[in-house]
C-alpha atoms as a PDB file:
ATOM      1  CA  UNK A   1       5.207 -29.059 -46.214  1.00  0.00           C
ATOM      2  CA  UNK A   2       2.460 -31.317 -48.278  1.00  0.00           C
ATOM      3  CA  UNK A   3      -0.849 -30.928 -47.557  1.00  0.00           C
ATOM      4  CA  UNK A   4      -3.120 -34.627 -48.038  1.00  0.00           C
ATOM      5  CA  UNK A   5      -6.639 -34.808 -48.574  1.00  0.00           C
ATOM      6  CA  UNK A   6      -8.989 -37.801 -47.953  1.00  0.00           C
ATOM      7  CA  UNK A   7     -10.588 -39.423 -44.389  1.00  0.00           C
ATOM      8  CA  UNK A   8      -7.726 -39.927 -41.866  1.00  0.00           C
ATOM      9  CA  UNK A   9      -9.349 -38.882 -39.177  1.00  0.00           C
ATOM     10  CA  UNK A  10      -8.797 -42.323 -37.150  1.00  0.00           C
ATOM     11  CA  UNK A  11      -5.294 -42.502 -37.986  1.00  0.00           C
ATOM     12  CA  UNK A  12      -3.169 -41.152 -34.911  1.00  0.00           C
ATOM     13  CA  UNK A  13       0.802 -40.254 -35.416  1.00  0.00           C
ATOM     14  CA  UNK A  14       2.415 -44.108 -36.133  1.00  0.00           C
ATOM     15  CA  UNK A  15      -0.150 -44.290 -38.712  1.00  0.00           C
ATOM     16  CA  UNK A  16      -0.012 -40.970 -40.349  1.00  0.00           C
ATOM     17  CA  UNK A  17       3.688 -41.122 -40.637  1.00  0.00           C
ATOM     18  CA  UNK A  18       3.348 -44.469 -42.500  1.00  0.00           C
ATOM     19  CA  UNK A  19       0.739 -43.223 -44.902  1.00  0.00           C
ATOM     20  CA  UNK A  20       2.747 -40.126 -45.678  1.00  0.00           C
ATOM     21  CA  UNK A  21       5.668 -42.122 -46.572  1.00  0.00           C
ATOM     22  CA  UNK A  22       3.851 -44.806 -48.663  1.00  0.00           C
ATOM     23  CA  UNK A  23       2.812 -41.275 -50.065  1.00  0.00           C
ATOM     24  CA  UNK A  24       6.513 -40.521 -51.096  1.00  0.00           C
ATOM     25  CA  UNK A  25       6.767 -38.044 -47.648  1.00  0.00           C
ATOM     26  CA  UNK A  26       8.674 -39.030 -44.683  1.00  0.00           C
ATOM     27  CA  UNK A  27       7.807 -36.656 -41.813  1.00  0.00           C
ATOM     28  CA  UNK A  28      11.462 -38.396 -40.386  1.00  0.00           C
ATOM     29  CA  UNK A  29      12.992 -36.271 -42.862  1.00  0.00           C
ATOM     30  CA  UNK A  30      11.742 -32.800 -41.687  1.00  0.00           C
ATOM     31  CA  UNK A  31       8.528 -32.642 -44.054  1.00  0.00           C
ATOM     32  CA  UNK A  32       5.878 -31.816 -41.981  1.00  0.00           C
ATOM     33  CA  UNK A  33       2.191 -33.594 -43.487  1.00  0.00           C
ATOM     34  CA  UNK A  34      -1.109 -32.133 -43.380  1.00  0.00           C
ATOM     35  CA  UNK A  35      -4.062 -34.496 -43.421  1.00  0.00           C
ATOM     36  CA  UNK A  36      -7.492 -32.630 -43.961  1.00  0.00           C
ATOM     37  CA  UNK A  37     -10.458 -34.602 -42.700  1.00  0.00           C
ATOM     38  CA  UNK A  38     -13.401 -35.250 -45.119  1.00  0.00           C
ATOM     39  CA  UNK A  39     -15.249 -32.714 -43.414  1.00  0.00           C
ATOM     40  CA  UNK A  40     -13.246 -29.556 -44.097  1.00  0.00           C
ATOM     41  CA  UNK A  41     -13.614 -28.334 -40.264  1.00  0.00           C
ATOM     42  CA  UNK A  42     -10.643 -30.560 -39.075  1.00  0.00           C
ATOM     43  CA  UNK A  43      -6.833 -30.761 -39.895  1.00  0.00           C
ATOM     44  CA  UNK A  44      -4.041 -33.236 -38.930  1.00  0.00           C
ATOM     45  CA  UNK A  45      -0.250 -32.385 -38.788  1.00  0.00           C
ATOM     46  CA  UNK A  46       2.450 -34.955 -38.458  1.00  0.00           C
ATOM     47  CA  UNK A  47       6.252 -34.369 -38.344  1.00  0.00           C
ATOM     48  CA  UNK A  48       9.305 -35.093 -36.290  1.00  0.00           C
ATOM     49  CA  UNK A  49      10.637 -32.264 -34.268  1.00  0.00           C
ATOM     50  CA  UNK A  50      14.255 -34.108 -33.792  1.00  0.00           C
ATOM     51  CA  UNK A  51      13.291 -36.140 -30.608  1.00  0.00           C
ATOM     52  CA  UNK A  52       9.820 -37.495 -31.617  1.00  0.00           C
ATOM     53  CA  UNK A  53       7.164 -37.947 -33.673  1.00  0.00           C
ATOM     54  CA  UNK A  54       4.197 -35.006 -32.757  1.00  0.00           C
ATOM     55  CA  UNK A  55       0.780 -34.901 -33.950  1.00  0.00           C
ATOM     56  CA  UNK A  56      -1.041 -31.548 -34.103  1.00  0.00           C
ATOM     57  CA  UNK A  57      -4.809 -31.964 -33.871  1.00  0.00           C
ATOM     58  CA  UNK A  58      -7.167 -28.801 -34.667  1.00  0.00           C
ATOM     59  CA  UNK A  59     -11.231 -28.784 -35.103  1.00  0.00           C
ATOM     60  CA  UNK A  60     -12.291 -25.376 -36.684  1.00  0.00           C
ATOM     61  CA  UNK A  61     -15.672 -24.175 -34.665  1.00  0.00           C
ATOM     62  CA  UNK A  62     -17.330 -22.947 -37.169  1.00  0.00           C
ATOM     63  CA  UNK A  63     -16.946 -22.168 -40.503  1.00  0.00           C
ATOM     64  CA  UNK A  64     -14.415 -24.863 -42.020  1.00  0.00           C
ATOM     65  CA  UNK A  65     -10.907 -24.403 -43.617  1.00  0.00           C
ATOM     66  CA  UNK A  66     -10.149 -22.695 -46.599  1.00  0.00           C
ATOM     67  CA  UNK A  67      -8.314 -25.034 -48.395  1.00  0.00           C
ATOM     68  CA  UNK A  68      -6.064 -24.604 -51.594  1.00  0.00           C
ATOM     69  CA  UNK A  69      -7.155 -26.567 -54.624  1.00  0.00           C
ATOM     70  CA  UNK A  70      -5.974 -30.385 -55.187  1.00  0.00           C
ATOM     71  CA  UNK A  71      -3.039 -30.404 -58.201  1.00  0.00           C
ATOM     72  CA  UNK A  72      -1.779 -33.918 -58.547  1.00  0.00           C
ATOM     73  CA  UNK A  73      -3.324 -35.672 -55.240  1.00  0.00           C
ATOM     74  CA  UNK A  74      -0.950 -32.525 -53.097  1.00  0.00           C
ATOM     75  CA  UNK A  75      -2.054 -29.348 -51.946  1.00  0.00           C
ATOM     76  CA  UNK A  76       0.830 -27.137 -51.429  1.00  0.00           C
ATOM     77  CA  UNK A  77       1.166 -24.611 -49.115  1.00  0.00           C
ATOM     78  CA  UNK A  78       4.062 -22.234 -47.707  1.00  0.00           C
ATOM     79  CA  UNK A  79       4.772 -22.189 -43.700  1.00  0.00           C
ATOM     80  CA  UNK A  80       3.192 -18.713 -43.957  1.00  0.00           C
ATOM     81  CA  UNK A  81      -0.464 -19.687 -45.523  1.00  0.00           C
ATOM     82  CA  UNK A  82      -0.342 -22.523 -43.580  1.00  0.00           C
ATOM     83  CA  UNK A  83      -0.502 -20.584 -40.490  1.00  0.00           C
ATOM     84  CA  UNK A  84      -2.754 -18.117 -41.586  1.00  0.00           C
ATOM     85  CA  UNK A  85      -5.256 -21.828 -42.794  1.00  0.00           C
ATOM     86  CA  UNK A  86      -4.940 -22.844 -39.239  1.00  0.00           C
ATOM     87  CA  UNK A  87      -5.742 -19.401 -37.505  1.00  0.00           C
ATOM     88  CA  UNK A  88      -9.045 -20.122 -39.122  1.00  0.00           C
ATOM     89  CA  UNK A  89      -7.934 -16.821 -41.630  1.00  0.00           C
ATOM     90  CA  UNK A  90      -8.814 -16.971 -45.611  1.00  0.00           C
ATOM     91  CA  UNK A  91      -5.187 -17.567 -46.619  1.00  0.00           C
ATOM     92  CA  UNK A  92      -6.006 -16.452 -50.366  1.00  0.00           C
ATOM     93  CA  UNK A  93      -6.533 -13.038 -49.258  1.00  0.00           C
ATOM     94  CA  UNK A  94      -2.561 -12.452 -47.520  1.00  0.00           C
ATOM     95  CA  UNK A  95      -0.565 -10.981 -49.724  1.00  0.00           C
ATOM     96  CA  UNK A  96       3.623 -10.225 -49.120  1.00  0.00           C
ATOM     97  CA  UNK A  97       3.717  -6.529 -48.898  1.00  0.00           C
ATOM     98  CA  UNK A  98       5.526  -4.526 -51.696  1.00  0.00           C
ATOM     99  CA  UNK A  99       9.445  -3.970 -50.921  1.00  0.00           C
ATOM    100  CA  UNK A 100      10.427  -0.749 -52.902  1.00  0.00           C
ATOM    101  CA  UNK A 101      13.275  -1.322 -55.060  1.00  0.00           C
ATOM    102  CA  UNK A 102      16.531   0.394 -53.310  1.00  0.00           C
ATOM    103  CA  UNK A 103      17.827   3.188 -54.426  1.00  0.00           C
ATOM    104  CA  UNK A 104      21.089   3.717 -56.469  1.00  0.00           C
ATOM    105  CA  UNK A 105      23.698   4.560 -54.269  1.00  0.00           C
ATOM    106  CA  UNK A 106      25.802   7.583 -54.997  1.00  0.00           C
END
């Protein structure tokens, strides 16, 4: 998943899915793009779910997103902290809990 900064927020699906791929990311290839609005309160999604093209919309009342930092133009995210961004959660505070090694077996 790639995460895009900048204003899109007039942009609906058709036009999303062209900027991503002049980007380099074709949401028709199962790479689902996140658009934050200027304003850090609002999020776009676009990707293709096998029979069409959806568009997830989401205004944060509120406080706005926490967003990862900007490396390259991309923020990157995993499916995980992307979830926890869009509950409205502080995603740099989740952390994978600690699997104890296993133990030799006799």
């Amino acid at each position: 998943m790639r995460l895009c900064g900048a204003p899109h927020n007039r942009k609906g699906a058709d036009g999303l899915a062209l900027l991503a791929k002049a980007l380099g990311y074709d949401p028709m290839k199962g790479v689902a793009v996140v658009f934050r609005a200027k304003r850090a309160d609002r999020v776009k999604i676009v990707a293709w779910d096998g029979s069409g093209l959806v568009l997830y919309w989401k205004r944060l009342e509120g406080p706005a997103f926490k967003w990862p930092p900007v490396i390259d133009g991309v923020m990157r995210m995993n499916a995980a902290e992307l979830s926890a961004l869009l509950a409205g959660m502080d995603w740099t505070r989740m952390h994978a809990p600690r699997i104890p090694q296993p133990k030799a077996l006799a």
